[in-house]
C-alpha atoms as a PDB file:
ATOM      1  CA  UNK A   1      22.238 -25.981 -26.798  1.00  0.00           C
ATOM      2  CA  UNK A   2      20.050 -27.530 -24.190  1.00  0.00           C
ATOM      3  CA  UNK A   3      18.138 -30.964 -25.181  1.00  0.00           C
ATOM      4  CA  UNK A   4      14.900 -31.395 -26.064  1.00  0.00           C
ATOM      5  CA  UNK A   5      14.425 -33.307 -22.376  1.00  0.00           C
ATOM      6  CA  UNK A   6      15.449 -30.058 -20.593  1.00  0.00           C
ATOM      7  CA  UNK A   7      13.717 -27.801 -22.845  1.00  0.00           C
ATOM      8  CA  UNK A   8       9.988 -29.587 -22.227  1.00  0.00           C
ATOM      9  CA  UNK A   9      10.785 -29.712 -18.744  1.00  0.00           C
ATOM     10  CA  UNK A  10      11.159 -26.125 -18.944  1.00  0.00           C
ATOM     11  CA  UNK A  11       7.985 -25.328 -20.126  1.00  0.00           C
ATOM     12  CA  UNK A  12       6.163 -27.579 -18.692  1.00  0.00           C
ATOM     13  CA  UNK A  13       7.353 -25.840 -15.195  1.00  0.00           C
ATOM     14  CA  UNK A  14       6.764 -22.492 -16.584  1.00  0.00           C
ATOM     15  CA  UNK A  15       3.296 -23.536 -17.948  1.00  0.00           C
ATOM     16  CA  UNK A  16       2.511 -24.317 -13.836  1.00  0.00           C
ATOM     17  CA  UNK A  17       3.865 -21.291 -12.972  1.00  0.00           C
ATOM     18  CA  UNK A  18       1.367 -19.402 -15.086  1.00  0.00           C
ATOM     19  CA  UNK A  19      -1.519 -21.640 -13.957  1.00  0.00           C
ATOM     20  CA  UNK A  20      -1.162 -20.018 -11.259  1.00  0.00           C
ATOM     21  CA  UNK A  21      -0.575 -16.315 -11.730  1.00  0.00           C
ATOM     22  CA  UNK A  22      -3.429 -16.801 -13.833  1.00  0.00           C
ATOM     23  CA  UNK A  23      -5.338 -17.868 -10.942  1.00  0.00           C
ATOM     24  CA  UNK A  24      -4.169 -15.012  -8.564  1.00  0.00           C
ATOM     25  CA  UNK A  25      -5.061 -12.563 -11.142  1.00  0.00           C
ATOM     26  CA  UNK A  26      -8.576 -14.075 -11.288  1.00  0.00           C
ATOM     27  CA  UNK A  27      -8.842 -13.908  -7.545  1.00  0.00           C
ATOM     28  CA  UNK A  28      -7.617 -10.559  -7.054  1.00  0.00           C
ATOM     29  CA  UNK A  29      -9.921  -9.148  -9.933  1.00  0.00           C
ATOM     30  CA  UNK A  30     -12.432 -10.179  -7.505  1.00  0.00           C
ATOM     31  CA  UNK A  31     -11.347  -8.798  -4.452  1.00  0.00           C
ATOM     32  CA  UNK A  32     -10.725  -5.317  -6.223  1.00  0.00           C
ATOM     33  CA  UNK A  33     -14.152  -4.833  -7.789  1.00  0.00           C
ATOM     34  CA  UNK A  34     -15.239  -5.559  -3.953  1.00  0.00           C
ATOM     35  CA  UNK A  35     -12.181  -3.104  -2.456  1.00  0.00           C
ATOM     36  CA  UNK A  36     -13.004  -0.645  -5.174  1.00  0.00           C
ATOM     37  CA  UNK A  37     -16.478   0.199  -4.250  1.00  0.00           C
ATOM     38  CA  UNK A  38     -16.269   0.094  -0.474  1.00  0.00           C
ATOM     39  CA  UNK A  39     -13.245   2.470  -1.567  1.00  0.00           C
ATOM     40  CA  UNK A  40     -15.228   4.872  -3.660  1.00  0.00           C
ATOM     41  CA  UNK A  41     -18.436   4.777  -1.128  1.00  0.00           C
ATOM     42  CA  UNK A  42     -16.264   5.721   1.323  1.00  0.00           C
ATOM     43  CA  UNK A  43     -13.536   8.087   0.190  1.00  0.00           C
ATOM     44  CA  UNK A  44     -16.051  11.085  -0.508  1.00  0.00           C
ATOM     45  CA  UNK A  45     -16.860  10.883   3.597  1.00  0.00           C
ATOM     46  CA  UNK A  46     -13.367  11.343   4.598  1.00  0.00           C
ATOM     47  CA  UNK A  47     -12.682  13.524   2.015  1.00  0.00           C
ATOM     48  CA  UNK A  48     -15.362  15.748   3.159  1.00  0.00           C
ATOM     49  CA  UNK A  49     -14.066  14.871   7.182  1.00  0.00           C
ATOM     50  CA  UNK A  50     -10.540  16.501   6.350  1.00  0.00           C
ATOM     51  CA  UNK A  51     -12.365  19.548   4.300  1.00  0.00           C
ATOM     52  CA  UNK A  52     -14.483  20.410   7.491  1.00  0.00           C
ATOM     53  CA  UNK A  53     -12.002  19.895   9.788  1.00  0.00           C
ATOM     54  CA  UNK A  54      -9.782  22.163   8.266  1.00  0.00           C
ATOM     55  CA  UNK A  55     -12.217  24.593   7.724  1.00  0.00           C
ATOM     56  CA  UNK A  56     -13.458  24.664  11.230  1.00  0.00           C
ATOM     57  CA  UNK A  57     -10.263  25.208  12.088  1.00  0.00           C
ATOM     58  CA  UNK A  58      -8.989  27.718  10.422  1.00  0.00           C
ATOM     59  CA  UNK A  59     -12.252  30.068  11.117  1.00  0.00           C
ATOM     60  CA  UNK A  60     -12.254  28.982  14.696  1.00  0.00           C
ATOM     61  CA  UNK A  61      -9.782  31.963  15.887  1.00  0.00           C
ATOM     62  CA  UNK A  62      -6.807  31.706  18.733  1.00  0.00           C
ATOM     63  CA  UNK A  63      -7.536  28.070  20.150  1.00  0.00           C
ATOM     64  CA  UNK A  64      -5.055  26.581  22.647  1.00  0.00           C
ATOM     65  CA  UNK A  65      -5.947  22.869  22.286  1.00  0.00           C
ATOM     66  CA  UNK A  66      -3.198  20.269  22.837  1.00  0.00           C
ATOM     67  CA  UNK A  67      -4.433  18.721  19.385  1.00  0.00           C
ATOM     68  CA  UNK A  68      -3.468  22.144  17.404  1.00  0.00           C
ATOM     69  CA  UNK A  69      -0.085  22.327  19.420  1.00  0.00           C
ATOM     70  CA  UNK A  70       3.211  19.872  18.884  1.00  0.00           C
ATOM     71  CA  UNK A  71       4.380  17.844  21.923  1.00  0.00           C
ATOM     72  CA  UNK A  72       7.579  18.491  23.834  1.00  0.00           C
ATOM     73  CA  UNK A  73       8.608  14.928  22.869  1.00  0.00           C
ATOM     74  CA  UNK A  74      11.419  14.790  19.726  1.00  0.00           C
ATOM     75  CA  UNK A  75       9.787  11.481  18.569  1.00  0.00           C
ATOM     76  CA  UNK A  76       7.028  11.312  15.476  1.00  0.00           C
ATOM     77  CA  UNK A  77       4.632   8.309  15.610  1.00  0.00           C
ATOM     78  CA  UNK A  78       3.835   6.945  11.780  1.00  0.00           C
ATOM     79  CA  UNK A  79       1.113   4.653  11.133  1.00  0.00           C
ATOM     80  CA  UNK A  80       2.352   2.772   8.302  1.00  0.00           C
ATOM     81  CA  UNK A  81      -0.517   0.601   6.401  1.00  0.00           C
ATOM     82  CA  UNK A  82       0.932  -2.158   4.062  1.00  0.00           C
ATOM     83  CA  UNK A  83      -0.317  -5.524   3.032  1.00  0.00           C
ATOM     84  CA  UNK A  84       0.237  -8.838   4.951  1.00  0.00           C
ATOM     85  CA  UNK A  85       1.163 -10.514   1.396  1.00  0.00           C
ATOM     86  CA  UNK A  86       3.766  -9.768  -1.229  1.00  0.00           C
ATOM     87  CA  UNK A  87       3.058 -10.328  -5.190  1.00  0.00           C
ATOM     88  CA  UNK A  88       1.890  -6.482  -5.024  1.00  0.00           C
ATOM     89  CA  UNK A  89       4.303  -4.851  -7.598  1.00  0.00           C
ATOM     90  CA  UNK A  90       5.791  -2.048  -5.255  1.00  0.00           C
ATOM     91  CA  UNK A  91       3.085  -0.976  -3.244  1.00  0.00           C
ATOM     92  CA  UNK A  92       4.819  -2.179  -0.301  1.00  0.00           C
ATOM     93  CA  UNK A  93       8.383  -0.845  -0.983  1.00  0.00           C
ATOM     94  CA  UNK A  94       7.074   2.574  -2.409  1.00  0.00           C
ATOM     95  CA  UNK A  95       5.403   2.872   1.481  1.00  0.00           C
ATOM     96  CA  UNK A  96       8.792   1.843   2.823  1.00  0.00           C
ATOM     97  CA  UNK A  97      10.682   4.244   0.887  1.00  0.00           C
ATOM     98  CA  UNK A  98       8.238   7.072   1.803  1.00  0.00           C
ATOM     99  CA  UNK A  99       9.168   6.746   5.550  1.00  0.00           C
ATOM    100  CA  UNK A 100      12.820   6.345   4.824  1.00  0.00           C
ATOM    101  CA  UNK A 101      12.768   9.454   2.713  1.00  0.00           C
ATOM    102  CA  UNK A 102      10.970  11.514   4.987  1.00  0.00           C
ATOM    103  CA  UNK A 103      13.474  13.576   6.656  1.00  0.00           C
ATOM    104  CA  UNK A 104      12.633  11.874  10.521  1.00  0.00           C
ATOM    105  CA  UNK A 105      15.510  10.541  11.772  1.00  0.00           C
ATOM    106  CA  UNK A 106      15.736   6.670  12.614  1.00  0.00           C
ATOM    107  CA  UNK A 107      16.155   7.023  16.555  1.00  0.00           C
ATOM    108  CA  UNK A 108      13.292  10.138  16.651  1.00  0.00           C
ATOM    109  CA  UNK A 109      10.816   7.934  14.825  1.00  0.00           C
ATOM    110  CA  UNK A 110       8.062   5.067  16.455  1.00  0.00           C
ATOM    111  CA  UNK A 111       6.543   2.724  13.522  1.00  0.00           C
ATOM    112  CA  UNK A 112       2.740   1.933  14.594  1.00  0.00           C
ATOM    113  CA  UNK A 113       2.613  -0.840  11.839  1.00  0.00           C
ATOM    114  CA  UNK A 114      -0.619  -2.135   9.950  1.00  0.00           C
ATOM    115  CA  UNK A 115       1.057  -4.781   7.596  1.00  0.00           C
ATOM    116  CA  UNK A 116       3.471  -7.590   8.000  1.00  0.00           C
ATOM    117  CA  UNK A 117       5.335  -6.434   5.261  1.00  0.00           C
ATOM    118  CA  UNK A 118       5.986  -2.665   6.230  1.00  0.00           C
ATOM    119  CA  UNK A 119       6.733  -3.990   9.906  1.00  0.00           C
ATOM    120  CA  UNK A 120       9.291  -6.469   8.945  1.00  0.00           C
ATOM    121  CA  UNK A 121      11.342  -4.314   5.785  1.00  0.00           C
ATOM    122  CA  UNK A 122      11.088  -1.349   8.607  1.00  0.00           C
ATOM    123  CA  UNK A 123      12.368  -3.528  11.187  1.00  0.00           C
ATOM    124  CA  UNK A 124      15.222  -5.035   9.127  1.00  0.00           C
ATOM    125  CA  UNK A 125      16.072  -1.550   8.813  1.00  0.00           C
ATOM    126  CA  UNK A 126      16.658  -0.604  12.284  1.00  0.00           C
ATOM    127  CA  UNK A 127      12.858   1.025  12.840  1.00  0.00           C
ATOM    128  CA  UNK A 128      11.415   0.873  16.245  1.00  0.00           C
ATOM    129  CA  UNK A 129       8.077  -1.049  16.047  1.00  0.00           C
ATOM    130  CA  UNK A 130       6.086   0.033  18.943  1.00  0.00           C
ATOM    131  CA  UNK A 131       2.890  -1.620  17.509  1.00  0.00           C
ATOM    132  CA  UNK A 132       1.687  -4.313  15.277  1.00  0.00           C
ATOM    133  CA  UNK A 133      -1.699  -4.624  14.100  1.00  0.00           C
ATOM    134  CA  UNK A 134      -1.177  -6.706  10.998  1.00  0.00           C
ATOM    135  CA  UNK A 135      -4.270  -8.853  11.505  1.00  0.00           C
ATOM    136  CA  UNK A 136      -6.471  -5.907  11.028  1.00  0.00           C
ATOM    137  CA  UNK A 137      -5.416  -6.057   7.661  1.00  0.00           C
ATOM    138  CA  UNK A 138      -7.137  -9.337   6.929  1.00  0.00           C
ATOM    139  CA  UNK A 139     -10.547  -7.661   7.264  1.00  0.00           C
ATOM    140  CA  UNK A 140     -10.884  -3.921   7.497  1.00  0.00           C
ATOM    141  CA  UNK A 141     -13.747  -2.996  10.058  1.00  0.00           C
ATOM    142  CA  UNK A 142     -13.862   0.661  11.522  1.00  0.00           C
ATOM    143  CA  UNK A 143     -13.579  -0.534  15.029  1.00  0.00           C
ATOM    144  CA  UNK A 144      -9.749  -1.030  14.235  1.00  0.00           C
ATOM    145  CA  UNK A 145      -9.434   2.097  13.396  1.00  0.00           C
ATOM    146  CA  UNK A 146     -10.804   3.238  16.098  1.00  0.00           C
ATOM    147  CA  UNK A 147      -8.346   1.609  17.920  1.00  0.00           C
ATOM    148  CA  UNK A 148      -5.198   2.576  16.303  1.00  0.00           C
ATOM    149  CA  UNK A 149      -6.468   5.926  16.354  1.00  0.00           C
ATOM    150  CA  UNK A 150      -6.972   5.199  20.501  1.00  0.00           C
ATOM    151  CA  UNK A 151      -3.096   3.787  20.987  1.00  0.00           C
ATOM    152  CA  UNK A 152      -1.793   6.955  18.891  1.00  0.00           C
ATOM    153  CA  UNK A 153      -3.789   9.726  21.152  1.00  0.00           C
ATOM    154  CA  UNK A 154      -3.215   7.788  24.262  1.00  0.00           C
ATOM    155  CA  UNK A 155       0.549   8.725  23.410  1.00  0.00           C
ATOM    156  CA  UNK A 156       0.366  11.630  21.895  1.00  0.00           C
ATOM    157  CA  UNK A 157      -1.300  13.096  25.343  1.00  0.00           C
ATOM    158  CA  UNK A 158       0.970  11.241  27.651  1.00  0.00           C
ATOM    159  CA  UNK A 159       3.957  13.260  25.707  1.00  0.00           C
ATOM    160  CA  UNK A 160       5.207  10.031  23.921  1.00  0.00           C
ATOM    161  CA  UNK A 161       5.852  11.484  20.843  1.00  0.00           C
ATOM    162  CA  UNK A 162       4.987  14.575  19.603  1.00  0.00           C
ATOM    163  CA  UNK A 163       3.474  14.526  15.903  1.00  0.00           C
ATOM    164  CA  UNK A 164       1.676  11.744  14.423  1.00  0.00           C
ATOM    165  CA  UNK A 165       2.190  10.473  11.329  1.00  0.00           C
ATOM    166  CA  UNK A 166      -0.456   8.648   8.501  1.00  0.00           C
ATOM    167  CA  UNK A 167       1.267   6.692   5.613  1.00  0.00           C
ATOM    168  CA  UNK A 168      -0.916   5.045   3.219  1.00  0.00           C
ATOM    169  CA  UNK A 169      -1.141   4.161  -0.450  1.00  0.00           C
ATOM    170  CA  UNK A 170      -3.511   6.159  -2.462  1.00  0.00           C
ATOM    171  CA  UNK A 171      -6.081   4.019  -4.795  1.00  0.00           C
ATOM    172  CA  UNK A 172      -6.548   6.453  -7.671  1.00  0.00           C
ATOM    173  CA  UNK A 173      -7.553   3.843 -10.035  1.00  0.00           C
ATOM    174  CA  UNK A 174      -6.526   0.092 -11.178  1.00  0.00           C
ATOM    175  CA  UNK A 175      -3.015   0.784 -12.616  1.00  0.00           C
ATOM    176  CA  UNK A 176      -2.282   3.786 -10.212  1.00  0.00           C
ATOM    177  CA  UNK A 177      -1.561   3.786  -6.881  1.00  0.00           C
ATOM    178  CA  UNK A 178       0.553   6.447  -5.089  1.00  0.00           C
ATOM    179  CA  UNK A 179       1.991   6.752  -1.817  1.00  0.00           C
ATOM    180  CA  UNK A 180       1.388   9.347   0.669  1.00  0.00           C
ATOM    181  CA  UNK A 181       2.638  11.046   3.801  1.00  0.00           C
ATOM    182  CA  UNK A 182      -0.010  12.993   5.684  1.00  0.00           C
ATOM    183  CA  UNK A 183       0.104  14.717   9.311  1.00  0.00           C
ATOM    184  CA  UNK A 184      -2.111  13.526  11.598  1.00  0.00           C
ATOM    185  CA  UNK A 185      -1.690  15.835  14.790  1.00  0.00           C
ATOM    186  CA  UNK A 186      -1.371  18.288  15.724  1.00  0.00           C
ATOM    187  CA  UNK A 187      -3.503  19.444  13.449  1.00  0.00           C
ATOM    188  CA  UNK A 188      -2.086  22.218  10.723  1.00  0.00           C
ATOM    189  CA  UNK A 189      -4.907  24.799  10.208  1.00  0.00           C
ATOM    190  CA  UNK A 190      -5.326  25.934   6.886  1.00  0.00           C
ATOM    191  CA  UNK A 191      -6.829  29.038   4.915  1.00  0.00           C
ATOM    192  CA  UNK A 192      -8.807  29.371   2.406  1.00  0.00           C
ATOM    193  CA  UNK A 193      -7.464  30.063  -0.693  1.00  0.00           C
ATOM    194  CA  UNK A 194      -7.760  33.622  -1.464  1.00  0.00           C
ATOM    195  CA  UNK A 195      -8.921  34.722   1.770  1.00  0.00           C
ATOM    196  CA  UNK A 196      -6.800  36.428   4.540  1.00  0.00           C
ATOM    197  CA  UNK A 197      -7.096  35.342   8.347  1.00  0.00           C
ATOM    198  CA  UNK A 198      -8.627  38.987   8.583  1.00  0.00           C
ATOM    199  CA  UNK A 199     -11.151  37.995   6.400  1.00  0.00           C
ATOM    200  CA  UNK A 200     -12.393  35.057   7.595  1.00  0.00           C
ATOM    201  CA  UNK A 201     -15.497  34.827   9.860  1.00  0.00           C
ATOM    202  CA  UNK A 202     -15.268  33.449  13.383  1.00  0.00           C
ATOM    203  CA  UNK A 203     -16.882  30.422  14.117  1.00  0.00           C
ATOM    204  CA  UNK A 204     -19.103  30.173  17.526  1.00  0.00           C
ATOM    205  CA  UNK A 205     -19.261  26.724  19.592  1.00  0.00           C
ATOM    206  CA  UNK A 206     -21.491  25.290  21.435  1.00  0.00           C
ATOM    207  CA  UNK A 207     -19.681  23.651  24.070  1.00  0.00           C
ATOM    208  CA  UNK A 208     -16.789  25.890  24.162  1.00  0.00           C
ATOM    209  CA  UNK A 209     -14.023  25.116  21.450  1.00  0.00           C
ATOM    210  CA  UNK A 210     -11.992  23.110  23.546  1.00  0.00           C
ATOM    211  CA  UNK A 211     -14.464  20.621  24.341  1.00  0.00           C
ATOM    212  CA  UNK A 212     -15.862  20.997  20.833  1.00  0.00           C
ATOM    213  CA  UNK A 213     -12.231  20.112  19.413  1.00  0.00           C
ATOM    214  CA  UNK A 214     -12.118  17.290  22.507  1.00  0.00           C
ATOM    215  CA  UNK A 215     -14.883  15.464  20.924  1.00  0.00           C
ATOM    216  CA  UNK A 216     -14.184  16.152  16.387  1.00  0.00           C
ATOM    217  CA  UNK A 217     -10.759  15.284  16.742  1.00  0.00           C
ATOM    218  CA  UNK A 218     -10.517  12.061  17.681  1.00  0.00           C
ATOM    219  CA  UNK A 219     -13.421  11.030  15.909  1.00  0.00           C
ATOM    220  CA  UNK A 220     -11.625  12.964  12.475  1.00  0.00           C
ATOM    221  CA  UNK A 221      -8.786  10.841  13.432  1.00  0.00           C
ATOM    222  CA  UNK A 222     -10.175   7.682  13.354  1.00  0.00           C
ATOM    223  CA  UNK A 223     -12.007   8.883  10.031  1.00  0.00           C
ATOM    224  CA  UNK A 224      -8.636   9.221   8.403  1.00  0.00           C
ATOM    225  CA  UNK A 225      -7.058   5.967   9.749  1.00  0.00           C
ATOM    226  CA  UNK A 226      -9.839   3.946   8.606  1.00  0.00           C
ATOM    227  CA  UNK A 227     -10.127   5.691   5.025  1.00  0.00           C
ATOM    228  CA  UNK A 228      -6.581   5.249   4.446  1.00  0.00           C
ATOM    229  CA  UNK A 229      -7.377   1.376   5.589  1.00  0.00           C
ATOM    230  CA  UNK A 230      -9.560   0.952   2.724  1.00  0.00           C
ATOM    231  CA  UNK A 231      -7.809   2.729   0.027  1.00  0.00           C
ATOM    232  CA  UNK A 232      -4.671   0.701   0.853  1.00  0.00           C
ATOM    233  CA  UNK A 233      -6.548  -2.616   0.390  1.00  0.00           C
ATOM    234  CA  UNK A 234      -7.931  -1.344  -2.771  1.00  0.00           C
ATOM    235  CA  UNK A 235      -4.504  -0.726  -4.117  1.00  0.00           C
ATOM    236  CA  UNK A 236      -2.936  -4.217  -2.847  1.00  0.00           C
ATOM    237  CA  UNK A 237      -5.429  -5.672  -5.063  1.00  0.00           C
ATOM    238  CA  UNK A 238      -5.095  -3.554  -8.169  1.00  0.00           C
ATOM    239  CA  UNK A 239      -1.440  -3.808  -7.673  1.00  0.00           C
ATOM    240  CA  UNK A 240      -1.449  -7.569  -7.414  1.00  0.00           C
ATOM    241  CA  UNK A 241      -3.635  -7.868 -10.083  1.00  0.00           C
ATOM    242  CA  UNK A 242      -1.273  -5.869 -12.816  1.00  0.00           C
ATOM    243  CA  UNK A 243       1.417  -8.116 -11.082  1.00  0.00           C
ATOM    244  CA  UNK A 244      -0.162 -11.446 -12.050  1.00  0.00           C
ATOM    245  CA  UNK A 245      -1.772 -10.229 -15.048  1.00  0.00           C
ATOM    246  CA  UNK A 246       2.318  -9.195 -16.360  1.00  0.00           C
ATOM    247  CA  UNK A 247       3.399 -12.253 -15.055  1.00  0.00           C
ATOM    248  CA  UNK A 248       1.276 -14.513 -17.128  1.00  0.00           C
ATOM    249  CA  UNK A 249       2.681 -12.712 -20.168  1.00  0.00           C
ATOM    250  CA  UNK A 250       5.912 -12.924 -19.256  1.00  0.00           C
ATOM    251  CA  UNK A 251       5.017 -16.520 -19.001  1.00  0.00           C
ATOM    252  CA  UNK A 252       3.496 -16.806 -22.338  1.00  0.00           C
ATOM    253  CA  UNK A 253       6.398 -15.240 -23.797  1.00  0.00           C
ATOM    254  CA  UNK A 254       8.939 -17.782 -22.497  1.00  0.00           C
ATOM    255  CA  UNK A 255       6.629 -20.521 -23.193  1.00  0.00           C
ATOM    256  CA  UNK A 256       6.344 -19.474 -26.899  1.00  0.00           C
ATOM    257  CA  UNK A 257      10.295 -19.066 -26.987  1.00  0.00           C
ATOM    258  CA  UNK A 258      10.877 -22.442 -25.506  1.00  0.00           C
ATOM    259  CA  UNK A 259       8.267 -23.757 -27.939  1.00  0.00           C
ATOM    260  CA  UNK A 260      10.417 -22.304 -30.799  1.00  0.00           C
ATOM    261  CA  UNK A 261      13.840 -23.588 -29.634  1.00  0.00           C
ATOM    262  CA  UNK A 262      12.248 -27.273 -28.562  1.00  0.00           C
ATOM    263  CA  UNK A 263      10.807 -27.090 -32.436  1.00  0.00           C
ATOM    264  CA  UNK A 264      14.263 -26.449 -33.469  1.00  0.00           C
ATOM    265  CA  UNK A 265      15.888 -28.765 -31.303  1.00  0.00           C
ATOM    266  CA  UNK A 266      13.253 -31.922 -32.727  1.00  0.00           C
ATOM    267  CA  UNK A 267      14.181 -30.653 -36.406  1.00  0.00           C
ATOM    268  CA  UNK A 268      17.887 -30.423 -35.786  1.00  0.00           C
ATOM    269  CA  UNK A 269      17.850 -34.318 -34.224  1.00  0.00           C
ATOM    270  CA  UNK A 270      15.488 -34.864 -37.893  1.00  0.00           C
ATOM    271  CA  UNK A 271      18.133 -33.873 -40.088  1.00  0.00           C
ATOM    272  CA  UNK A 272      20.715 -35.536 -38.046  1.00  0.00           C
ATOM    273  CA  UNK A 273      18.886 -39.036 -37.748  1.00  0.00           C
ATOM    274  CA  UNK A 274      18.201 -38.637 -41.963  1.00  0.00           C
ATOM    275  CA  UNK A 275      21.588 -37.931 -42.491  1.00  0.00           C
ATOM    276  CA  UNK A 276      22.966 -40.835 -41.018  1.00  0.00           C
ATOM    277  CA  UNK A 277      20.640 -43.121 -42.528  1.00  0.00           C
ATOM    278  CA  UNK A 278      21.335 -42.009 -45.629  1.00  0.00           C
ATOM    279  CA  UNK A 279      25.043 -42.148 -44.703  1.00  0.00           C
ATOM    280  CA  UNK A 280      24.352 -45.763 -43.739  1.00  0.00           C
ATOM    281  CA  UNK A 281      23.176 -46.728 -46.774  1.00  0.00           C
ATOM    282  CA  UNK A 282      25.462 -45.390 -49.092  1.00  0.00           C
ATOM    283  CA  UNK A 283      28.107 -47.130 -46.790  1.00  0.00           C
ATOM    284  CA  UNK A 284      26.415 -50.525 -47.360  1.00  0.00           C
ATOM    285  CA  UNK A 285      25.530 -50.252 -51.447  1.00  0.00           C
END
């Protein structure tokens, strides 16, 4: 049985400990009611972006756009958005998984990372990292969106690689937080549910479609980039916050068992000390 010495030194190292989770949970609350509402403003835009797009698309009729048509190139650029600090639960390891899981082959794919922590697992595991834009991730502003979405056309036209890739973690609310996988370019048309290709009405342009498609694109690009920016901070803070907040219980309950066996410990050296007095005494009389 450990001493009474090693058992308050115990707890008093496991009280600091919980100081401090405390503290991160506190701090992260804060940063997630602030995430959370840029997150909510925002997500209804890009929602609607990826909705029109789409739509557009698939109404638009026979368009040969190099957006709408894969690349020659065998090798898939992913955009992977993670946090730059850990004490997030699995946020960051769920994003890493995703790519691993994917189906793309090691050599075929090019990591375009937003995150220290994505870019260094994905690295350790033999990824190429063609990109690292980890300090955008300290303060989420649309311009560097703008220019990841740049870097990932720029390469897409010169035949670099030939899809592009969006991985992100879905804020759904404080204690969920999802994954996801979505294809960037070229762009997948899709119909409306219910409706045949027959029965869909032709859209007109004005400029022609190709020029049209020139100028949405990129701008629906950077749309998506920077929305799945935002919802990934918002989940690094929810995430970190259910971290701390179950770490500071877990703290509690070691505290309250050590408190138990130190209580134990004090009574057992009690009895002992009583029992040798009274030993002592019955030696002497």
């Amino acid at each position: 049985m450990a001493s009474m010495r090693d058992i308050k030194r115990r707890k008093g190292s496991i009280t600091s400990t919980q100081q401090i989770t405390k503290a991160m949970k506190l701090v992260s609350t804060v940063k997630l009611q602030h995430a959370k509402e840029k997150a909510d403003s925002t997500k209804p835009y890009f929602d609607c972006m990826y909705e029109t797009i789409t739509g557009v698309l698939s109404k638009a009729g026979n368009i040969n756009h190099p957006y709408l048509c894969a690349g020659k190139s065998k090798k898939k650029a992913i955009l992977v958005i993670t946090s730059n600090k850990g004490l997030a639960g699995g946020i960051n390891s769920n994003i890493v998984k995703t790519v691993v899981n994917s189906g793309i082959p090691k050599e075929d794919a090019v990591i375009f990372a937003a995150g220290r922590k994505g870019k260094d697992a994905l690295a350790r595991a033999g990824y190429k990292i063609a990109a690292d834009y980890s300090d955008a991730m300290n303060n989420v502003i649309f311009n560097d969106a703008a220019d990841m979405g740049r870097d990932l056309l720029d390469g897409f036209a010169r035949d670099e690689f030939g899809e592009i890739y969006l991985v992100y973690t879905r804020f759904k609310n404080t204690v969920s937080q999802s994954p996801v996988m979505m294809k960037l370019l070229p762009v997948e048309i899709e119909t409306e549910s219910g409706n045949t290709t027959d029965d869909l009405t032709l859209m007109n342009f004005e400029p022609e479609p190709e020029e049209a498609l020139q100028l949405i694109i990129p701008k629906y690009i950077d749309s998506l980039i920077y929305g799945g920016l935002i919802e990934s901070v918002a989940s690094e803070h929810g995430a970190r916050m259910q971290a701390m907040d179950s770490a500071t219980s877990n703290a509690q309950d070691m505290i309250d068992d050590l408190t138990l066996k130190y209580n134990r410990a004090r009574q057992a050296t009690i009895t002992q000390e009583i029992t040798e007095i009274v030993a002592g005494a019955s030696a002497i009389s």
